[in-house]
N, C-alpha and C. Protein backbone atom coordinates (compact mmCIF):
# COMPACT_ATOMS: atom_id res chain seq x y z
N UNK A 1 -16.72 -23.18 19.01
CA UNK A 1 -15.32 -23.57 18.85
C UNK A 1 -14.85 -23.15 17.46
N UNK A 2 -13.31 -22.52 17.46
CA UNK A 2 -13.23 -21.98 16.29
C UNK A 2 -12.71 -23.40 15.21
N UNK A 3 -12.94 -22.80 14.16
CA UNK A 3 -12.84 -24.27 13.36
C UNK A 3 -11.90 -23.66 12.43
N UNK A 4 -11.06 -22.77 12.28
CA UNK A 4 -9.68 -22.43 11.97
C UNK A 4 -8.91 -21.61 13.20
N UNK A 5 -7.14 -21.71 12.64
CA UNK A 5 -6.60 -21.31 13.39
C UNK A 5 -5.37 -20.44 12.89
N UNK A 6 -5.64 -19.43 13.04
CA UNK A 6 -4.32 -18.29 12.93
C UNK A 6 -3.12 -17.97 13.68
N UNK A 7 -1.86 -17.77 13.18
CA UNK A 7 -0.82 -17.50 13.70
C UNK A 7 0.18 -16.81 12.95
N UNK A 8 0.95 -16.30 13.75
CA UNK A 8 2.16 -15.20 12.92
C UNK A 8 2.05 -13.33 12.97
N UNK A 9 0.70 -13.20 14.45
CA UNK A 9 1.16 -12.14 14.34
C UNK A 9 1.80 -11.70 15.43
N UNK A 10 2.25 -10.28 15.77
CA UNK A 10 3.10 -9.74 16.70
C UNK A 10 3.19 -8.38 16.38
N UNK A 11 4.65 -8.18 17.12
CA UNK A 11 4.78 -6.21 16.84
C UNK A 11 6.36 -6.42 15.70
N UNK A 12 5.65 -5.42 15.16
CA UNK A 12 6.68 -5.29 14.43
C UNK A 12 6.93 -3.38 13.85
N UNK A 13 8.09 -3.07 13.49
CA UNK A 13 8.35 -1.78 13.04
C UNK A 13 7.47 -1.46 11.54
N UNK A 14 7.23 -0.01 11.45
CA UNK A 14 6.47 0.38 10.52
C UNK A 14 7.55 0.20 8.98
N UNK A 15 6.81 -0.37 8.14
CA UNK A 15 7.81 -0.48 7.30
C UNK A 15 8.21 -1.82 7.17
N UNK A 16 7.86 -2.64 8.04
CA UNK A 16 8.33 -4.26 8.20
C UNK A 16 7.29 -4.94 7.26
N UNK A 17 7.53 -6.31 7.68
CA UNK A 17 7.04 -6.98 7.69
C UNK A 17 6.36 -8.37 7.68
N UNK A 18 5.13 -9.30 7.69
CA UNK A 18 5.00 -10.31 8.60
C UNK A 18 3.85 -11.05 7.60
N UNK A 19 3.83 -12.38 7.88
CA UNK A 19 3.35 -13.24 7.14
C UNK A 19 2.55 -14.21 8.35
N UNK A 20 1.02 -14.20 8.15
CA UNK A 20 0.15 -14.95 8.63
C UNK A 20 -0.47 -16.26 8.37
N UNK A 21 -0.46 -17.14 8.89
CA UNK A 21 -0.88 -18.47 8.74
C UNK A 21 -2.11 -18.78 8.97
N UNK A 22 -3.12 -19.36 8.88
CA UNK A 22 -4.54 -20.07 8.72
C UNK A 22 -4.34 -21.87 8.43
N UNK A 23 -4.68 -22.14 9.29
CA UNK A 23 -4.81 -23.63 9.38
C UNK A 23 -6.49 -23.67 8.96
N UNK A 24 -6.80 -24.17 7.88
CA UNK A 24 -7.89 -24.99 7.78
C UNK A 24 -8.26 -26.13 7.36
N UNK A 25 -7.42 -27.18 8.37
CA UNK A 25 -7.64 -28.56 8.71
C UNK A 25 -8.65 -29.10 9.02
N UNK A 26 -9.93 -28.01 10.05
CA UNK A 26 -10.84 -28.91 10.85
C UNK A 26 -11.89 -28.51 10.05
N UNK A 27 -11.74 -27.86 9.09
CA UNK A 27 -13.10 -27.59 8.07
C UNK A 27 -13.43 -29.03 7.62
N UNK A 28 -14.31 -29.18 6.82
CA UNK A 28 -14.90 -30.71 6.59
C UNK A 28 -15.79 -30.41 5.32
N UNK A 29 -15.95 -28.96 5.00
CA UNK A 29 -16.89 -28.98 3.84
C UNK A 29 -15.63 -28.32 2.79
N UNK A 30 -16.25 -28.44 1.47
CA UNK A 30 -15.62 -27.95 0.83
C UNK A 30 -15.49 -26.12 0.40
N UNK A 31 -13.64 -26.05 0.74
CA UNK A 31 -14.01 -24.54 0.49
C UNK A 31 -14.04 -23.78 -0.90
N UNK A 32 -15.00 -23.11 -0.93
CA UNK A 32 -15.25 -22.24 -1.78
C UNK A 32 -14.48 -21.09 -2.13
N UNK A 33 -14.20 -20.50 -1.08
CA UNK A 33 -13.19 -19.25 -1.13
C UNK A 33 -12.52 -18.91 0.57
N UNK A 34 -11.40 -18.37 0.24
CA UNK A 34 -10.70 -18.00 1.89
C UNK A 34 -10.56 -16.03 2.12
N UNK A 35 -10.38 -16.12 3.17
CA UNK A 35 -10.26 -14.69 3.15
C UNK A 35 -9.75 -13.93 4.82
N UNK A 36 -9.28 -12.69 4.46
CA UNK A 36 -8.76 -12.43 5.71
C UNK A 36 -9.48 -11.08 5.87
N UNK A 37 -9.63 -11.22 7.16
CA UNK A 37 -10.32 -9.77 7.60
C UNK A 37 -9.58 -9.58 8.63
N UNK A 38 -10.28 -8.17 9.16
CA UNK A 38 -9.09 -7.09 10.00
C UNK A 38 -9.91 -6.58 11.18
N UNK A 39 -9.74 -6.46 12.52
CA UNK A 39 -10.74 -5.77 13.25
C UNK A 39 -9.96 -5.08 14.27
N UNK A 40 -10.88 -3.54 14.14
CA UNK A 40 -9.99 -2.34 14.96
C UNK A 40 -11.46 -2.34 16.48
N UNK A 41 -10.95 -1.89 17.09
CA UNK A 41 -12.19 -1.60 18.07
C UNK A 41 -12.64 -0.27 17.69
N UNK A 42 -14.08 -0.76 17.88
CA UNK A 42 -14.87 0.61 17.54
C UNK A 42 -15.29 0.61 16.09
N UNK A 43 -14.62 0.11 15.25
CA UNK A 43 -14.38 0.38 13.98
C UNK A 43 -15.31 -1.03 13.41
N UNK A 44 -16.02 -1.15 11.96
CA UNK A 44 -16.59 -2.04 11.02
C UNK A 44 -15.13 -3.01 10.68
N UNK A 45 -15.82 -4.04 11.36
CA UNK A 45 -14.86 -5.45 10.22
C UNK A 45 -14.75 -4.96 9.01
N UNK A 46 -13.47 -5.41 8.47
CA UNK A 46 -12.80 -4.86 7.07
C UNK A 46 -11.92 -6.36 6.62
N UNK A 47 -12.85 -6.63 5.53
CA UNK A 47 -11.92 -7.50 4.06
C UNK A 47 -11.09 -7.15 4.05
N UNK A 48 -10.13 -7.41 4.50
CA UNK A 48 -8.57 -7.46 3.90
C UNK A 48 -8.46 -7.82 2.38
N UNK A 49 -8.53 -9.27 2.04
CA UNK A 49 -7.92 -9.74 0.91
C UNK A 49 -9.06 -11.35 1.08
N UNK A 50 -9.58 -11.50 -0.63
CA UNK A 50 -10.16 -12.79 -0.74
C UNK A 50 -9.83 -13.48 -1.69
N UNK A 51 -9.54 -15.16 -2.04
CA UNK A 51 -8.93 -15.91 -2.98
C UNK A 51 -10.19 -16.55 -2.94
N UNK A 52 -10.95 -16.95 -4.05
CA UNK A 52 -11.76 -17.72 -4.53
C UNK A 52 -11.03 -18.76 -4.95
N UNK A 53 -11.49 -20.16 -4.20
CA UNK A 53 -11.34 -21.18 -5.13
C UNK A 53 -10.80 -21.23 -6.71
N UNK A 54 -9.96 -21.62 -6.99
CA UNK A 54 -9.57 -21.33 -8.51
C UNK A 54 -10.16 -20.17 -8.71
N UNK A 55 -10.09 -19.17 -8.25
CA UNK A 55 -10.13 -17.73 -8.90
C UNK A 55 -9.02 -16.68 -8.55
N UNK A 56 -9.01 -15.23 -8.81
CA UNK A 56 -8.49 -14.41 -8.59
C UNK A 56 -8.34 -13.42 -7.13
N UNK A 57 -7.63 -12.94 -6.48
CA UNK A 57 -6.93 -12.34 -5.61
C UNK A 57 -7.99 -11.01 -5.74
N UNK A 58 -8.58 -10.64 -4.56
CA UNK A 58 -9.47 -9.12 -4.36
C UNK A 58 -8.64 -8.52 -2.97
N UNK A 59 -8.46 -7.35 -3.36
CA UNK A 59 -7.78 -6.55 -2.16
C UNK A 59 -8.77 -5.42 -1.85
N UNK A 60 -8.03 -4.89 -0.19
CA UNK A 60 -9.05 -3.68 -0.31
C UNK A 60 -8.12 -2.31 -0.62
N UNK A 61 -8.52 -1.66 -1.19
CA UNK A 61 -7.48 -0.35 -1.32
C UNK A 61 -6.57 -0.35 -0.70
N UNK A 62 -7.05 -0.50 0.79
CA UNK A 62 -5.61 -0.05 1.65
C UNK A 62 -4.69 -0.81 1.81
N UNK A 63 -4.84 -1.88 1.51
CA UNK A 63 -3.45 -3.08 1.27
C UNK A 63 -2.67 -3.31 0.26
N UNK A 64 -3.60 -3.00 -1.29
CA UNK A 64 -3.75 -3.45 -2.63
C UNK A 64 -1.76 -3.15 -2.59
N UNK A 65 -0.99 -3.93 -3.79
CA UNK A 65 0.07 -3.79 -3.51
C UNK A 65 1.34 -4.08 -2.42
N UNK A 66 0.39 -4.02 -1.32
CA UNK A 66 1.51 -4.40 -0.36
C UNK A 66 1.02 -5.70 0.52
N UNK A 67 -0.14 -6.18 0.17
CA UNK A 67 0.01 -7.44 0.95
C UNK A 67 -0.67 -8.85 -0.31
N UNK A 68 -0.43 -9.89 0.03
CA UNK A 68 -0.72 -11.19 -0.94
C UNK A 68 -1.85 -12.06 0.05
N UNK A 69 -2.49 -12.70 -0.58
CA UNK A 69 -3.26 -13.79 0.02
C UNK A 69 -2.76 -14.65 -0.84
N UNK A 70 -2.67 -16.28 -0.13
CA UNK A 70 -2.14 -17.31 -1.05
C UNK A 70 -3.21 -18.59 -0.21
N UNK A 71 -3.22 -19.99 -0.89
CA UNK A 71 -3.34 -21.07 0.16
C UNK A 71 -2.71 -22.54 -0.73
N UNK A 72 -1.89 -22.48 0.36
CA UNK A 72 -1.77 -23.98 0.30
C UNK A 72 -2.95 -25.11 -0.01
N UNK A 73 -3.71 -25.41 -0.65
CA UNK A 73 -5.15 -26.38 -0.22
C UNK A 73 -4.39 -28.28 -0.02
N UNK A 74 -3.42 -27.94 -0.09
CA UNK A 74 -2.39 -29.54 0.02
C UNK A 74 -2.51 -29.81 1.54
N UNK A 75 -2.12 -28.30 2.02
CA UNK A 75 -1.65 -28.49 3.35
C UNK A 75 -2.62 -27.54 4.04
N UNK A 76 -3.59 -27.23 3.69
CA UNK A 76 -4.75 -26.53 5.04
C UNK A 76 -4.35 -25.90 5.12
N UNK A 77 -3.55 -24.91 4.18
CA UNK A 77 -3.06 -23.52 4.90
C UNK A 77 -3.29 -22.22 3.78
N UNK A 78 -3.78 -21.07 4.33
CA UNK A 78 -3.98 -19.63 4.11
C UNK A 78 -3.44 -18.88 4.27
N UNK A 79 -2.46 -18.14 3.84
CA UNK A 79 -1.25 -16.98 4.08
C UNK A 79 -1.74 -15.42 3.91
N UNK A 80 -1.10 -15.13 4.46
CA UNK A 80 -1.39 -13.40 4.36
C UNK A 80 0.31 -12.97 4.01
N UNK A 81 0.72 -12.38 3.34
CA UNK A 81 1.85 -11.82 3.25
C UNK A 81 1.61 -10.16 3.49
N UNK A 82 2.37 -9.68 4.35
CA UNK A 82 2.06 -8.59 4.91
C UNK A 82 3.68 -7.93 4.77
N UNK A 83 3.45 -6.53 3.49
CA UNK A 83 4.87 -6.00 3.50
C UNK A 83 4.21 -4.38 3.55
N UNK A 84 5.93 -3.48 3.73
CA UNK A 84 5.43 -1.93 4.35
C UNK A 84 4.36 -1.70 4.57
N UNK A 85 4.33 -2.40 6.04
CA UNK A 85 3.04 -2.27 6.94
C UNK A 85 3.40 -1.02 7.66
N UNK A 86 2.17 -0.04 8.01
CA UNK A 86 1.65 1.08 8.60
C UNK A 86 1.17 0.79 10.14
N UNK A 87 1.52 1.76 10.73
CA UNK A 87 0.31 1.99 11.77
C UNK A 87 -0.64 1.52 11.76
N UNK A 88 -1.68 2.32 10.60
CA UNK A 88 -2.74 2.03 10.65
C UNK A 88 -3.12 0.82 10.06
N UNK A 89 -2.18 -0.57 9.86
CA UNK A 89 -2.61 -1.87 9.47
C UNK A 89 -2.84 -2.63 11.05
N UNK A 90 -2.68 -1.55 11.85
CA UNK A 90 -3.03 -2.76 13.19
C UNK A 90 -4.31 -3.17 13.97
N UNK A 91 -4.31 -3.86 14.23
CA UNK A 91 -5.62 -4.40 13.81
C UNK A 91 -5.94 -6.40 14.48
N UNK A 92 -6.52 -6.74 14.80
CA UNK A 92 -7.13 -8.21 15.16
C UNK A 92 -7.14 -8.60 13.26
N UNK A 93 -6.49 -9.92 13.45
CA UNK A 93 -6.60 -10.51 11.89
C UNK A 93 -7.30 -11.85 11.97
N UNK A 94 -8.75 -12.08 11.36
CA UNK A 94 -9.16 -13.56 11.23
C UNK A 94 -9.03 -14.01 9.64
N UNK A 95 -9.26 -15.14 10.22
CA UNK A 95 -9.33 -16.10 9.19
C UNK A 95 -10.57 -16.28 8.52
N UNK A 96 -10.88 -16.24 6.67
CA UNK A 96 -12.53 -17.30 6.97
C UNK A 96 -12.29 -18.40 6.34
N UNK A 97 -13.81 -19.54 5.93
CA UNK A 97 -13.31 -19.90 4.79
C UNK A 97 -14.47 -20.03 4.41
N UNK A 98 -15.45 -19.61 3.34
CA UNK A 98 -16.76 -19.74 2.88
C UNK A 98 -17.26 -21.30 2.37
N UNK A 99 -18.48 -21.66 3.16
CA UNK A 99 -19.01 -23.29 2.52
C UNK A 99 -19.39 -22.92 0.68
N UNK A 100 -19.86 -23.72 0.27
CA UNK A 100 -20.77 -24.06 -0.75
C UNK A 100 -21.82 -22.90 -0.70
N UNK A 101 -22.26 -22.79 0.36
CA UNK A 101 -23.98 -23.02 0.80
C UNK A 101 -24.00 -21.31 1.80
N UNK A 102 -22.51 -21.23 1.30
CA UNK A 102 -22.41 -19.64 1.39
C UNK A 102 -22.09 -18.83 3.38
N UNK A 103 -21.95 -20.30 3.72
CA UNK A 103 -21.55 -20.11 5.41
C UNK A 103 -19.78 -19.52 5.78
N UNK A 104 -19.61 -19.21 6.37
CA UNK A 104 -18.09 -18.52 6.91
C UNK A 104 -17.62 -19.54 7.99
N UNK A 105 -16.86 -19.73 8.12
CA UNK A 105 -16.13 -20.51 9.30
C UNK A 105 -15.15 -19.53 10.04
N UNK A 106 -14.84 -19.36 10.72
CA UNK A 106 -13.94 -18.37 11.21
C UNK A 106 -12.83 -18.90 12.40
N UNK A 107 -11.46 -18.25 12.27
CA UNK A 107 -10.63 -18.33 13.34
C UNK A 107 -11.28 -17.57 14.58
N UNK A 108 -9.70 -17.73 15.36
CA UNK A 108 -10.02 -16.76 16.87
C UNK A 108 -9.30 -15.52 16.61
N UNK A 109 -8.17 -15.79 15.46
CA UNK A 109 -7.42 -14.34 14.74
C UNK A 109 -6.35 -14.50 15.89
N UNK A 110 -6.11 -13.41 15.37
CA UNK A 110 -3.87 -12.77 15.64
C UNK A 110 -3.56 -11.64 15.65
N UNK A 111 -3.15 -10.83 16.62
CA UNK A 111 -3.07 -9.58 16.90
C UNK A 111 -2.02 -9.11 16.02
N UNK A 112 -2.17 -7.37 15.12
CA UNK A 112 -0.99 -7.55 14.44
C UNK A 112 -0.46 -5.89 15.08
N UNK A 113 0.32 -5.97 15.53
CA UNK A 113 0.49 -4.37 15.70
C UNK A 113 1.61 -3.64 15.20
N UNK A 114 1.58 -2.32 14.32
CA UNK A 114 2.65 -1.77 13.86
C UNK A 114 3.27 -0.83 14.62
N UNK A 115 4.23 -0.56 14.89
CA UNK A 115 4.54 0.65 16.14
C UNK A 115 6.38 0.77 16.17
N UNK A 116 6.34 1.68 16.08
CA UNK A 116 7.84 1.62 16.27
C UNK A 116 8.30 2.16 17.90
């Protein structure tokens, strides 16, 4: 059972763009760091973007600039800000959120597709 939950994606035009949600309410340990990953078929899972606990923002090249990771920790929530999105940003989007003890929790993710 997934123990986060993602929402906010869809189709949208190349050039747009869309902002993703992460609920991590049903976590119970404390998080360490959040992060979003990307999955193409066929293709290696890809880091999007990671926020460490009181730390700093890591992107991967291909986003760097055009997208944000943020979280609410008030309200259980993980954002993706997603601007002049490409084609090739489409992709299955999960959620994580790393334990202590170095474990991942993961959504079921959100389809994001760019296409005009």
């Amino acid at each position: 059972q997934a123990q986060l939950a993602e929402s906010g994606g869809g189709l949208v035009q190349p050039g747009g763009s869309l902002r993703l949600s992460c609920d991590t309410s049903r976590i119970t340990f404390t998080i360490t760091a959040v992060a979003w990953h990307r999955i193409v078929a066929g293709r290696e899972r890809e880091l999007v973007a990671r926020l460490p606990t009181g730390g700093s923002a890591d992107y991967a090249d291909s986003v760097k600039g055009r997208f944000t990771i943020s979280r609410d920790a008030g309200k259980n929530l993980v954002f993706l800000e997603m601007n002049s999105l490409k084609p090739e940003d489409t992709a299955f989007y999960c959620g994580a959120a790393r334990s202590p003890w170095g474990f991942d929790s993961w959504g079921q993710g959100t389809r994001v597709t760019v296409s005009s």
